[in-house]
PDB file of N, CA and C in Angstrom:
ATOM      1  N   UNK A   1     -48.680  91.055 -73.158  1.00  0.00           N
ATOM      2  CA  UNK A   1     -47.355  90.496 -73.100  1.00  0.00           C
ATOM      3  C   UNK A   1     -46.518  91.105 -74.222  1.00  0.00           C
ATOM      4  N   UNK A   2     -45.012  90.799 -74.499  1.00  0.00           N
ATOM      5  CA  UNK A   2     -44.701  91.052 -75.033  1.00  0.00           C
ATOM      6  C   UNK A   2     -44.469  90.949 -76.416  1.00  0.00           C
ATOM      7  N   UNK A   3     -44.648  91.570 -77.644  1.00  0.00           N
ATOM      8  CA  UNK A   3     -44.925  91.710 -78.735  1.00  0.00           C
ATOM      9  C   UNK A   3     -46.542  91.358 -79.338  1.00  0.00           C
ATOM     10  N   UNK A   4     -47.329  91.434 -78.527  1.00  0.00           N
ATOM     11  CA  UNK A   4     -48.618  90.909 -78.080  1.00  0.00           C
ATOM     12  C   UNK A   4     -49.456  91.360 -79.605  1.00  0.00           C
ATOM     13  N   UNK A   5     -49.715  91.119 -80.981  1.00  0.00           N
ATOM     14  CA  UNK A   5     -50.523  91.382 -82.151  1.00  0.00           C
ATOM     15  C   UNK A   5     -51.265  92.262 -81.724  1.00  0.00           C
ATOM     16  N   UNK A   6     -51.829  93.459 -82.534  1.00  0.00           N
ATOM     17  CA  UNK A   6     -52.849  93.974 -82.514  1.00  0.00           C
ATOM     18  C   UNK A   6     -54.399  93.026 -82.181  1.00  0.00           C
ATOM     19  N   UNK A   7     -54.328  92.215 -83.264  1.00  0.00           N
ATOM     20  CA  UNK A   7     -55.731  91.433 -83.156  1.00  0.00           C
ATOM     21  C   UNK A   7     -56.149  90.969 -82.224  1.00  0.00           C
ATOM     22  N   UNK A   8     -55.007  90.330 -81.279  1.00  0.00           N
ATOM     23  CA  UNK A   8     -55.217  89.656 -80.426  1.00  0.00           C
ATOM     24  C   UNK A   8     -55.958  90.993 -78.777  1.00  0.00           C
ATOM     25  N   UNK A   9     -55.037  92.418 -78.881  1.00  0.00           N
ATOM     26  CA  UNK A   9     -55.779  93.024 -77.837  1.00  0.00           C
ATOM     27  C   UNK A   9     -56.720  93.330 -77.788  1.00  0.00           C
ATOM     28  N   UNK A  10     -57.264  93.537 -79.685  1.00  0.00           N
ATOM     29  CA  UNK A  10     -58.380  93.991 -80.025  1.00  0.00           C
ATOM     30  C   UNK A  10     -59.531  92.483 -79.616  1.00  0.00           C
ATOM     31  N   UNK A  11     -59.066  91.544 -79.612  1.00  0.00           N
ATOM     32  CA  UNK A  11     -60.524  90.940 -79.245  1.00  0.00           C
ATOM     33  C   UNK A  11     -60.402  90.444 -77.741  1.00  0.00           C
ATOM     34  N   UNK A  12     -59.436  90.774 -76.927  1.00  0.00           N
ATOM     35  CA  UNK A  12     -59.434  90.684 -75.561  1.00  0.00           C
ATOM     36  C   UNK A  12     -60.331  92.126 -75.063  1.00  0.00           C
ATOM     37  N   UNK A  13     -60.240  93.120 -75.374  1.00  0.00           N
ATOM     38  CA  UNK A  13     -60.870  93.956 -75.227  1.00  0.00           C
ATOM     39  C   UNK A  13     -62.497  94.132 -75.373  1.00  0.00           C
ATOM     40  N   UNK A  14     -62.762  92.736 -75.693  1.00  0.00           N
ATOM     41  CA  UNK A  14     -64.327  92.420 -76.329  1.00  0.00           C
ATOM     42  C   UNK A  14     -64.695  91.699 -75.274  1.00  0.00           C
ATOM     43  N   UNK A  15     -64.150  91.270 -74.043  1.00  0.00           N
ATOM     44  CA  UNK A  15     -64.473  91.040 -73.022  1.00  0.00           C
ATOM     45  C   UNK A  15     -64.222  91.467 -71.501  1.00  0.00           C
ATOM     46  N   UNK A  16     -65.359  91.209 -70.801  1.00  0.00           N
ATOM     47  CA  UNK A  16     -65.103  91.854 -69.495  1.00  0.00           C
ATOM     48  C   UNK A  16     -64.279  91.156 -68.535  1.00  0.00           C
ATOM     49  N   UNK A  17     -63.652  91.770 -67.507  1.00  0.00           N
ATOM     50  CA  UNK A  17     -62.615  91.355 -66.727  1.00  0.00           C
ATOM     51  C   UNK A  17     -63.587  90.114 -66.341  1.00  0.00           C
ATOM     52  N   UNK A  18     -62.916  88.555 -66.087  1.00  0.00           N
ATOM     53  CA  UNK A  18     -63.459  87.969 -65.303  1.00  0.00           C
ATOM     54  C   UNK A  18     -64.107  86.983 -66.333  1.00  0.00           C
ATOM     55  N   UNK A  19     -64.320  87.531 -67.382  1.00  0.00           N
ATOM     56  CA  UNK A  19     -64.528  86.346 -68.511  1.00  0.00           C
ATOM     57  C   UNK A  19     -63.817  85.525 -69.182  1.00  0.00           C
ATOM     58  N   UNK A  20     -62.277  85.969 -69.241  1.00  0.00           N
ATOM     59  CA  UNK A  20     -61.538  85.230 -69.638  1.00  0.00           C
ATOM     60  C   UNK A  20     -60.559  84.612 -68.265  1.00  0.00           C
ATOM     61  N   UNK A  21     -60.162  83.387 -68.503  1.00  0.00           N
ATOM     62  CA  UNK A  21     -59.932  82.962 -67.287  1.00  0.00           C
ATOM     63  C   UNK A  21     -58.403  82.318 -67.881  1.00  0.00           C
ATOM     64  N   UNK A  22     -57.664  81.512 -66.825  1.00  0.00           N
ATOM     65  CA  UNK A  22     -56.507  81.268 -67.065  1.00  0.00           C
ATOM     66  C   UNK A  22     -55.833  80.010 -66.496  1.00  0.00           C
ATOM     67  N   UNK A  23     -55.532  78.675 -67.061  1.00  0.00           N
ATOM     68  CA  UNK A  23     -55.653  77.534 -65.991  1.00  0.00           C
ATOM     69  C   UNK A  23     -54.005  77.766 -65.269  1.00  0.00           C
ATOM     70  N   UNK A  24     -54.097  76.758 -64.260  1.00  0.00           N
ATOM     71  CA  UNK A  24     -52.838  77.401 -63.354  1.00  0.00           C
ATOM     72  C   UNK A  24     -51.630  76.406 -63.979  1.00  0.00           C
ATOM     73  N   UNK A  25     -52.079  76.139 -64.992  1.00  0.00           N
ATOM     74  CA  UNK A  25     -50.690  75.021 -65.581  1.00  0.00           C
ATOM     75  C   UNK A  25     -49.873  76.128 -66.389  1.00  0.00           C
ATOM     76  N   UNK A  26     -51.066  76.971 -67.340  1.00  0.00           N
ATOM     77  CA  UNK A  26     -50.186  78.033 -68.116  1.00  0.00           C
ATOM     78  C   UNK A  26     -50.059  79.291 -67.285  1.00  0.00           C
ATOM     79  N   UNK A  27     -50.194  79.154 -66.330  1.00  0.00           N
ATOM     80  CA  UNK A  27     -49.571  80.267 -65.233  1.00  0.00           C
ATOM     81  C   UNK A  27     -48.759  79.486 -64.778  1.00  0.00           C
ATOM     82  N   UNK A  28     -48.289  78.727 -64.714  1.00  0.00           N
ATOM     83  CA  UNK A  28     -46.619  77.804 -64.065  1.00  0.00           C
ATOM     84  C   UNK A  28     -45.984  77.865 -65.727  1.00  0.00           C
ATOM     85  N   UNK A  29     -46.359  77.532 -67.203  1.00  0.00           N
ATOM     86  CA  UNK A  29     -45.804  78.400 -68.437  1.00  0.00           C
ATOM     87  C   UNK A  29     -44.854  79.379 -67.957  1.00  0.00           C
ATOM     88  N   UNK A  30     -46.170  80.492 -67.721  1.00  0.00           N
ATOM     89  CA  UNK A  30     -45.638  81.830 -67.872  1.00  0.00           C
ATOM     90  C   UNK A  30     -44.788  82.430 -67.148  1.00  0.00           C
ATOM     91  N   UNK A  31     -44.656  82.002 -65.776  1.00  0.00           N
ATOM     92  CA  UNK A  31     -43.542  81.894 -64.358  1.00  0.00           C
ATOM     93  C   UNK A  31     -42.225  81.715 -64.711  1.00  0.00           C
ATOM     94  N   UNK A  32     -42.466  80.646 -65.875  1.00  0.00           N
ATOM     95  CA  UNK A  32     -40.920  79.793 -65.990  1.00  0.00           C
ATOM     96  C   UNK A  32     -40.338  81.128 -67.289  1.00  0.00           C
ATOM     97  N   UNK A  33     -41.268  81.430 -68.154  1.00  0.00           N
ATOM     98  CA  UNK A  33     -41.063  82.347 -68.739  1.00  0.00           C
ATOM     99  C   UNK A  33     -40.462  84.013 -68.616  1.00  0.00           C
ATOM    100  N   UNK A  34     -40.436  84.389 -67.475  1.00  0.00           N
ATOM    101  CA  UNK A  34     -40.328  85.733 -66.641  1.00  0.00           C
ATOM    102  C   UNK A  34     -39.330  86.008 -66.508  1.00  0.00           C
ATOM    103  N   UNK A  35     -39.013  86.862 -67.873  1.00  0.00           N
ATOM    104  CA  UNK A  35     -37.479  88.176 -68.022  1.00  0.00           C
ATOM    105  C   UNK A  35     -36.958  87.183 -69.320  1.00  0.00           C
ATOM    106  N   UNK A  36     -37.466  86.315 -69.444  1.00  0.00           N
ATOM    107  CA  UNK A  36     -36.773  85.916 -70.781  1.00  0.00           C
ATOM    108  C   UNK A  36     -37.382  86.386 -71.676  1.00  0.00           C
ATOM    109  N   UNK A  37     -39.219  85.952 -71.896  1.00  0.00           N
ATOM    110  CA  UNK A  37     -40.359  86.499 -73.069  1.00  0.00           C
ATOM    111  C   UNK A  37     -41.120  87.353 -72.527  1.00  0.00           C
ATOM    112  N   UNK A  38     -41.020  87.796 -71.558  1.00  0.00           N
ATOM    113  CA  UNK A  38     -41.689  88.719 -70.504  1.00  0.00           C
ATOM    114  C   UNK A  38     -41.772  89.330 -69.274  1.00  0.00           C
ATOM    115  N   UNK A  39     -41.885  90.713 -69.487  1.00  0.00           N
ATOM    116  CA  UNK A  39     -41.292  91.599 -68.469  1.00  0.00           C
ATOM    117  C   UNK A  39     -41.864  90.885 -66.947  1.00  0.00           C
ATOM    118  N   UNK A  40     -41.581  91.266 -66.126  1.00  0.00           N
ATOM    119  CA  UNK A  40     -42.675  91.225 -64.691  1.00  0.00           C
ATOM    120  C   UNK A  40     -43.512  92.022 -64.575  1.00  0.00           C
ATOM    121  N   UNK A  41     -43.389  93.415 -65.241  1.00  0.00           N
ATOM    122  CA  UNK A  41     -44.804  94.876 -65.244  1.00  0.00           C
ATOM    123  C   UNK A  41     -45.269  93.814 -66.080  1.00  0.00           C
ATOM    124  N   UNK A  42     -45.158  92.930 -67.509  1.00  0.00           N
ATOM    125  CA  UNK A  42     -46.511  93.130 -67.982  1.00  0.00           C
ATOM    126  C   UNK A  42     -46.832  91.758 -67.454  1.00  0.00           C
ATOM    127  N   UNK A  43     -46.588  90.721 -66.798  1.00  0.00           N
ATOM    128  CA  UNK A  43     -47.034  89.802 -66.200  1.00  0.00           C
ATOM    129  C   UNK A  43     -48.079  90.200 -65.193  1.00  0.00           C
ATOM    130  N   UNK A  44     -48.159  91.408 -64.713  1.00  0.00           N
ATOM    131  CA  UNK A  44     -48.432  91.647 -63.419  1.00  0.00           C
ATOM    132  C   UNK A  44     -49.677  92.157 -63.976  1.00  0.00           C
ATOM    133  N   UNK A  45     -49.681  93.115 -65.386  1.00  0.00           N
ATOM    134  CA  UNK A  45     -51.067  93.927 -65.973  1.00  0.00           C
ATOM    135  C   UNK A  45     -51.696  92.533 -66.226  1.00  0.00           C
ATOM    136  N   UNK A  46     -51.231  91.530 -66.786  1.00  0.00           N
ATOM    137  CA  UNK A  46     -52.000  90.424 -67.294  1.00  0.00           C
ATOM    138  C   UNK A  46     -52.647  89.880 -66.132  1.00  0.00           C
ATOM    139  N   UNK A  47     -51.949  89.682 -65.054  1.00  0.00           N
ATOM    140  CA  UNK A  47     -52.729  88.700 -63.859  1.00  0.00           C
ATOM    141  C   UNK A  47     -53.126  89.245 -63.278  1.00  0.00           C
ATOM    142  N   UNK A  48     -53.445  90.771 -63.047  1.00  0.00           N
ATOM    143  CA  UNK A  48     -55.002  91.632 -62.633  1.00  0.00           C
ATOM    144  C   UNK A  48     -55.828  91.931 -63.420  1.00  0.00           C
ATOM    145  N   UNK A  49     -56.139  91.267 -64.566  1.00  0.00           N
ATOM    146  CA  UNK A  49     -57.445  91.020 -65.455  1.00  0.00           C
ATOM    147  C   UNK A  49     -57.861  89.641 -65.786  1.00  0.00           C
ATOM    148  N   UNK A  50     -57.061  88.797 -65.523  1.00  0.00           N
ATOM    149  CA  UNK A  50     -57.825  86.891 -65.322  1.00  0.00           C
ATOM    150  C   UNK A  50     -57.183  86.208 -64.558  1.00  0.00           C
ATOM    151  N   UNK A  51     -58.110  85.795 -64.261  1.00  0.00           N
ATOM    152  CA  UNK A  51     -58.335  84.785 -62.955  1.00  0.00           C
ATOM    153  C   UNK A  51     -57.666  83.492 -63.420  1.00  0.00           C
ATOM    154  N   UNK A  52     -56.601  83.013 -62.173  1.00  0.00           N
ATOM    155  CA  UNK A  52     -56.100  81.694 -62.721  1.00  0.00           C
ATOM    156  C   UNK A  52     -56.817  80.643 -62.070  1.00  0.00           C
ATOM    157  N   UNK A  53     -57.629  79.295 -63.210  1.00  0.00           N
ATOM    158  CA  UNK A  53     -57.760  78.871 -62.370  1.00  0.00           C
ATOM    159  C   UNK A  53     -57.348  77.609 -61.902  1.00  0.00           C
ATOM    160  N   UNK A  54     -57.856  76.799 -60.326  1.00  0.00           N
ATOM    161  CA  UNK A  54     -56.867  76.039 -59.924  1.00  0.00           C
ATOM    162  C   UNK A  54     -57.062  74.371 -60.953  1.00  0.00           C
ATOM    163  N   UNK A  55     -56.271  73.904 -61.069  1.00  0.00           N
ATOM    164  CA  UNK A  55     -55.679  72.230 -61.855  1.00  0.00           C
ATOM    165  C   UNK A  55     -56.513  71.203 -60.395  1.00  0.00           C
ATOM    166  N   UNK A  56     -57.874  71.265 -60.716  1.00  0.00           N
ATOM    167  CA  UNK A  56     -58.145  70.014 -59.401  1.00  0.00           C
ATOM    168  C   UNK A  56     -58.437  68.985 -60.144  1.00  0.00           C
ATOM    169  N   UNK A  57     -59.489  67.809 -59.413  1.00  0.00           N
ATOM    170  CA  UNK A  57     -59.150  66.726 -59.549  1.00  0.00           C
ATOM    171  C   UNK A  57     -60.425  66.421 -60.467  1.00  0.00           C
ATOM    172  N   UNK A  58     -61.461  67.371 -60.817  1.00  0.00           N
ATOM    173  CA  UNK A  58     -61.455  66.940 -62.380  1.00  0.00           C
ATOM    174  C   UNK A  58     -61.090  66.708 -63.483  1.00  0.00           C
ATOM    175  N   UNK A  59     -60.057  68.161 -63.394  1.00  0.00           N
ATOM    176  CA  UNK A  59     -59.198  68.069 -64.534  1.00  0.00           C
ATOM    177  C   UNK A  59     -58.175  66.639 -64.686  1.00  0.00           C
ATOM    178  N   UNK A  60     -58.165  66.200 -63.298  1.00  0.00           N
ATOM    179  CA  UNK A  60     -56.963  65.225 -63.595  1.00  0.00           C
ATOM    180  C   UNK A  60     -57.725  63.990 -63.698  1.00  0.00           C
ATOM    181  N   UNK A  61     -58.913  63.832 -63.331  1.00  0.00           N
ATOM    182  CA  UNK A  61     -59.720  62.714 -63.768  1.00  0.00           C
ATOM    183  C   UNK A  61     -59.222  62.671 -65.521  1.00  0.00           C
ATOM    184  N   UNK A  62     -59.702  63.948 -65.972  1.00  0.00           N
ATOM    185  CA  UNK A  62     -59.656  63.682 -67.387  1.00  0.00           C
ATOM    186  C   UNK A  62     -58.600  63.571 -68.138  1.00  0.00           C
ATOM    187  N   UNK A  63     -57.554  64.267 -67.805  1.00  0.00           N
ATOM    188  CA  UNK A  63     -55.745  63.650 -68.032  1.00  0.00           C
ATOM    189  C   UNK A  63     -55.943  62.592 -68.007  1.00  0.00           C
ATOM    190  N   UNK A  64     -56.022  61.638 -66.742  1.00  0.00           N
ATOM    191  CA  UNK A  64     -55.876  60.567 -66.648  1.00  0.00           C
ATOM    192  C   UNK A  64     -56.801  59.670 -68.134  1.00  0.00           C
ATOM    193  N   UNK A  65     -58.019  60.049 -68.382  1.00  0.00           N
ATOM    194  CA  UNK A  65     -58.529  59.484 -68.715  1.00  0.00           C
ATOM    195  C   UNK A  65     -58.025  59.495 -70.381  1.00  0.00           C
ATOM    196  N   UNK A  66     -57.846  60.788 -70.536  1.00  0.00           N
ATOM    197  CA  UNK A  66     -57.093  61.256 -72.436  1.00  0.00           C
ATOM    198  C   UNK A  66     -55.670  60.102 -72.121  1.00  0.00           C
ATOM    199  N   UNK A  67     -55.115  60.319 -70.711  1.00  0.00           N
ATOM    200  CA  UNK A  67     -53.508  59.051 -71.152  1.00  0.00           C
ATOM    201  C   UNK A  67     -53.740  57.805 -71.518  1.00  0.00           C
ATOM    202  N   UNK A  68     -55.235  57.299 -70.872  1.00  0.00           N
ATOM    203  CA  UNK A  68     -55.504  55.643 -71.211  1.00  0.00           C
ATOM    204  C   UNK A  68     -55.590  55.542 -72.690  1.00  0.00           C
ATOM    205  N   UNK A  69     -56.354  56.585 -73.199  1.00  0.00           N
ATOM    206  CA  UNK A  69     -56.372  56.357 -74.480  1.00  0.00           C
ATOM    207  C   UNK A  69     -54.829  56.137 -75.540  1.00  0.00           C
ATOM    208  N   UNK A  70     -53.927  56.229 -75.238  1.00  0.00           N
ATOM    209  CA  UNK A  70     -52.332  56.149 -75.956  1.00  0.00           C
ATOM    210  C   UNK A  70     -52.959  57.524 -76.975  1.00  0.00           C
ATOM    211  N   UNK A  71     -53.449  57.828 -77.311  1.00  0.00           N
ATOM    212  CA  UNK A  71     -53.605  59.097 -78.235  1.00  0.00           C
ATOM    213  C   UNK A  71     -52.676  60.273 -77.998  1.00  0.00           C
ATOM    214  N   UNK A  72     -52.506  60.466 -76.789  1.00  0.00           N
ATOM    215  CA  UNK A  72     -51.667  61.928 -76.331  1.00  0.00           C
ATOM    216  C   UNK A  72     -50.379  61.441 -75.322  1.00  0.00           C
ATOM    217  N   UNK A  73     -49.601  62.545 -75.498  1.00  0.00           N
ATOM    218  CA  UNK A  73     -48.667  62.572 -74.910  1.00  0.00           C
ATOM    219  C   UNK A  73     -48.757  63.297 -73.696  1.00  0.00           C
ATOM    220  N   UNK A  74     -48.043  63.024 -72.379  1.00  0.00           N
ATOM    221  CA  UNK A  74     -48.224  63.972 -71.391  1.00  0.00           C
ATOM    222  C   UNK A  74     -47.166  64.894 -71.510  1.00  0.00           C
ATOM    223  N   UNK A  75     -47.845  65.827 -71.312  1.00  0.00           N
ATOM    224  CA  UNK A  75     -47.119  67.319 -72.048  1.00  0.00           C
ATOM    225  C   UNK A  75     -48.079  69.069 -71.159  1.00  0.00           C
ATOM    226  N   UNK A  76     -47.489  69.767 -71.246  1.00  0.00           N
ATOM    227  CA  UNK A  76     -48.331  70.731 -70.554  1.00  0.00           C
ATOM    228  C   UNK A  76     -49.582  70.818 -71.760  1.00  0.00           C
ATOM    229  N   UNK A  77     -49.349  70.835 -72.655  1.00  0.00           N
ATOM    230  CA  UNK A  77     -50.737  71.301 -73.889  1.00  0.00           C
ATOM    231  C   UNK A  77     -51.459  69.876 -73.188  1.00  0.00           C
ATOM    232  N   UNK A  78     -51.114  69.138 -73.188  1.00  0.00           N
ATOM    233  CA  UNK A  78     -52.583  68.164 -72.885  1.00  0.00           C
ATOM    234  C   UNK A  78     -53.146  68.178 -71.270  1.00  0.00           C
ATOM    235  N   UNK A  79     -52.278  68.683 -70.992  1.00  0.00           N
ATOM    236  CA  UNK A  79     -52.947  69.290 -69.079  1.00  0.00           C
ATOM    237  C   UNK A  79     -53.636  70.593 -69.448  1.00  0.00           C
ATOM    238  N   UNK A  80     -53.431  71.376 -70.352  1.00  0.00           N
ATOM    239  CA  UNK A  80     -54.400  72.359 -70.195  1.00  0.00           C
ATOM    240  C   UNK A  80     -55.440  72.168 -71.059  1.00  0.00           C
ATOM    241  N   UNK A  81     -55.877  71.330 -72.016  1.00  0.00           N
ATOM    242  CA  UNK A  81     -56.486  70.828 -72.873  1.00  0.00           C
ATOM    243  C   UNK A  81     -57.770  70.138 -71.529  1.00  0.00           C
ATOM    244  N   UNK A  82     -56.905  68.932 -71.324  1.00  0.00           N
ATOM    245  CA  UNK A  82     -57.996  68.537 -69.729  1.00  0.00           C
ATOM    246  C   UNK A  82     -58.577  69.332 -69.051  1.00  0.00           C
ATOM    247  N   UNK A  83     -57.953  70.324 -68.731  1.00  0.00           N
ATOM    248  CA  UNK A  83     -58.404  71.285 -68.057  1.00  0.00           C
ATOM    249  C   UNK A  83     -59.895  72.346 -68.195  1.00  0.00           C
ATOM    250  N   UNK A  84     -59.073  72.258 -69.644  1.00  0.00           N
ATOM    251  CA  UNK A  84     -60.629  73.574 -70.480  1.00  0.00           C
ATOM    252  C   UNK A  84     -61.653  72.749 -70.818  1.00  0.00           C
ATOM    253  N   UNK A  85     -61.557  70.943 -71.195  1.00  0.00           N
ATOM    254  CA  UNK A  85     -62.547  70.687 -71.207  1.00  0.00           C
ATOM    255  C   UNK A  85     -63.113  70.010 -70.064  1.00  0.00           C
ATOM    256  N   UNK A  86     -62.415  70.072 -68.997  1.00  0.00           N
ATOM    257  CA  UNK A  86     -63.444  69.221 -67.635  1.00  0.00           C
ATOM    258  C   UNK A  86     -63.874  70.547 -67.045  1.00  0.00           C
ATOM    259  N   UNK A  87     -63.448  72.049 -68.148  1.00  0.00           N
ATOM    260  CA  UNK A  87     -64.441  72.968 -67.230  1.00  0.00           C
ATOM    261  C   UNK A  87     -65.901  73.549 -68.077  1.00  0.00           C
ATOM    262  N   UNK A  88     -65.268  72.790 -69.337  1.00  0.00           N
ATOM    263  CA  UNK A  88     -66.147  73.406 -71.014  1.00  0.00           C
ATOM    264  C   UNK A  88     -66.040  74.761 -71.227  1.00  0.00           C
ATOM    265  N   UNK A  89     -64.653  75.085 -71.245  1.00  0.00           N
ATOM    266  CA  UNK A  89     -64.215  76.202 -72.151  1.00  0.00           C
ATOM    267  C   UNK A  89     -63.122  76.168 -73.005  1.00  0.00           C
ATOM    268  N   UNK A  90     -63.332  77.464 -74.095  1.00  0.00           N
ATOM    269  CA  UNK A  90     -62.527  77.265 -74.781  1.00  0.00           C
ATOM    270  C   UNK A  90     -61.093  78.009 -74.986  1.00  0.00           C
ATOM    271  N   UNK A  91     -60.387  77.099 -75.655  1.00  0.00           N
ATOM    272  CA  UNK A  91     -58.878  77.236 -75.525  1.00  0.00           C
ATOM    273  C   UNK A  91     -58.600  78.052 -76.738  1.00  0.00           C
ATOM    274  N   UNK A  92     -57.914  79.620 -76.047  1.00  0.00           N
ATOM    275  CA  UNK A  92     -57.528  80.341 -77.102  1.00  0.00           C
ATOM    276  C   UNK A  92     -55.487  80.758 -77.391  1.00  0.00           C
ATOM    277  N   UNK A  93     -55.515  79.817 -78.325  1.00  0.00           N
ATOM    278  CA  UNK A  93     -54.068  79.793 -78.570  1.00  0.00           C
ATOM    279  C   UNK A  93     -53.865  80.364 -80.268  1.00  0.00           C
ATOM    280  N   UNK A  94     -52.415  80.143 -80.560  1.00  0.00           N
ATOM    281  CA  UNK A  94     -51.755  80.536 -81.485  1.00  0.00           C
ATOM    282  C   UNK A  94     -51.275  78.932 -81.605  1.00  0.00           C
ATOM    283  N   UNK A  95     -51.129  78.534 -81.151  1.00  0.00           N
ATOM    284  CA  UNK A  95     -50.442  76.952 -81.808  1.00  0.00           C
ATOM    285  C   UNK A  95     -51.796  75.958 -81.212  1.00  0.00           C
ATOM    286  N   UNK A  96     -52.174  76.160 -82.474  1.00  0.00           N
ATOM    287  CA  UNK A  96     -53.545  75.543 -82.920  1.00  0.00           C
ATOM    288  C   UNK A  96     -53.402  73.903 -82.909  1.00  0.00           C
ATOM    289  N   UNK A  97     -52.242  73.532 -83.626  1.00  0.00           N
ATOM    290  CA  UNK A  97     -51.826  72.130 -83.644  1.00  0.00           C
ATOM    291  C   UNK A  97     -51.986  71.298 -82.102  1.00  0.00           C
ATOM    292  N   UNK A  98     -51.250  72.054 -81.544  1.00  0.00           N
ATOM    293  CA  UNK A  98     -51.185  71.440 -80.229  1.00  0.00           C
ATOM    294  C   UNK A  98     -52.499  70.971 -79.965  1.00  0.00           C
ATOM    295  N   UNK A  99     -53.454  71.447 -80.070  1.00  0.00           N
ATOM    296  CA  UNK A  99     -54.657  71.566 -79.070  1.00  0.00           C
ATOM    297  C   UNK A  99     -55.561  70.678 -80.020  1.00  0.00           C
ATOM    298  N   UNK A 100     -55.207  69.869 -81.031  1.00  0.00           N
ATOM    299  CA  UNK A 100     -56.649  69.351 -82.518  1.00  0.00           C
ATOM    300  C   UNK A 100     -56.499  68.017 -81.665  1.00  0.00           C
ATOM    301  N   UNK A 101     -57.732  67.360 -81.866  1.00  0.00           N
ATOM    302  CA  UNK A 101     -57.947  65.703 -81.868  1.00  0.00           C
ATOM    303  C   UNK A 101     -58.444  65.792 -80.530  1.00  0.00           C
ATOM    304  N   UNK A 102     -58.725  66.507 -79.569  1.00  0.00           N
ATOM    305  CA  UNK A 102     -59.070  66.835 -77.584  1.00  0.00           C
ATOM    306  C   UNK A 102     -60.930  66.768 -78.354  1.00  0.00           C
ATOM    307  N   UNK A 103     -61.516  67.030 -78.883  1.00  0.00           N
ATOM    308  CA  UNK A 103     -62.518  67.598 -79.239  1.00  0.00           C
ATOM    309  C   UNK A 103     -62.938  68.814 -78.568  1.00  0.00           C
ATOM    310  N   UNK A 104     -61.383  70.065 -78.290  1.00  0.00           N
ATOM    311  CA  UNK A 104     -61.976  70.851 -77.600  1.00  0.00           C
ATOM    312  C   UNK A 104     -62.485  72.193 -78.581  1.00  0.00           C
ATOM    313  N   UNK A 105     -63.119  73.366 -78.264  1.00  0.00           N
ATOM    314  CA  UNK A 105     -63.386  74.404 -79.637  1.00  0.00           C
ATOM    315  C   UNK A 105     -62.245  75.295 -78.824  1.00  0.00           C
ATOM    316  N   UNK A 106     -61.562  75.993 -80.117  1.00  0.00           N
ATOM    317  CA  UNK A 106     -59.879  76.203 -80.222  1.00  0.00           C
ATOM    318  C   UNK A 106     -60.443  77.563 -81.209  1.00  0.00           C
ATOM    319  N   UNK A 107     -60.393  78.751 -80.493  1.00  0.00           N
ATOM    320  CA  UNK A 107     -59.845  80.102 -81.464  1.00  0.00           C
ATOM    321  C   UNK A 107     -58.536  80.589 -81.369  1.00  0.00           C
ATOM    322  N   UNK A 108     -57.991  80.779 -82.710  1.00  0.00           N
ATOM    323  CA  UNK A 108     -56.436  82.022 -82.665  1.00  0.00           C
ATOM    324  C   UNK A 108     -57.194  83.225 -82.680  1.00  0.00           C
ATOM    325  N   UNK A 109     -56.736  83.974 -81.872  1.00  0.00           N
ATOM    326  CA  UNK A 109     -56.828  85.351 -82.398  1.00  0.00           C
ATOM    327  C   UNK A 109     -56.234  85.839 -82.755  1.00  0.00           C
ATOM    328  N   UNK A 110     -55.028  85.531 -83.383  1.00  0.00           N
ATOM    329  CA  UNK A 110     -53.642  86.499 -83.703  1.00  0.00           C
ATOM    330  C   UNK A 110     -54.104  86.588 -85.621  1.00  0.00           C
ATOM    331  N   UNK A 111     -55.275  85.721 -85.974  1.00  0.00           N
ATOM    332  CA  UNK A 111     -55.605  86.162 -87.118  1.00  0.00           C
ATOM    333  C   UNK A 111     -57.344  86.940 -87.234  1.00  0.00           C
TER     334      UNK A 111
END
């Protein structure tokens, strides 16, 4: 993407196509995003190397279940938070904040 860190291609490059995956909440993100923070060529290089995947009804079991708690707000970070953990993976962001207190495991790579 655009202005994309060194660090960050360098450790995408440490995996094979198909290992890193992509939930379809931050692919509706990145949609809404398109020509403002990012071209459509590089949207297009990005979404022929991970797989988006689909928001079913585990994930929303567990939304549902993080809202009973009053702890979180409904917000896209806590739909994709549900998401990575009703699939047990981990969430690799730059806004680290967003994602603390889920008990999910959270790498930046931009350091």
């Amino acid at each position: 993407m655009k202005n994309t860190p060194k660090a960050v291609v360098e450790r995408f490059s440490q995996h094979f196509v198909g290992e890193i995956v992509m939930s379809a909440i931050t692919w509706a993100e990145l949609q809404r995003g398109l020509g403002i923070y990012q071209s459509q060529a590089d949207f297009d290089k990005l979404s022929a190397v991970i797989k988006v995947v689909p928001f079913d009804d585990k994930a929303g079991e567990m939304f549902g279940k993080m809202m009973q708690t009053g702890k979180f707000k409904a917000c896209f970070d806590t739909l994709i938070a549900c998401h990575a953990l009703s699939l047990g993976l981990t969430i690799v962001t730059n806004n680290v904040d967003d994602f603390e207190g889920f008990g999910l495991v959270i790498e930046d790579w931009t350091k």
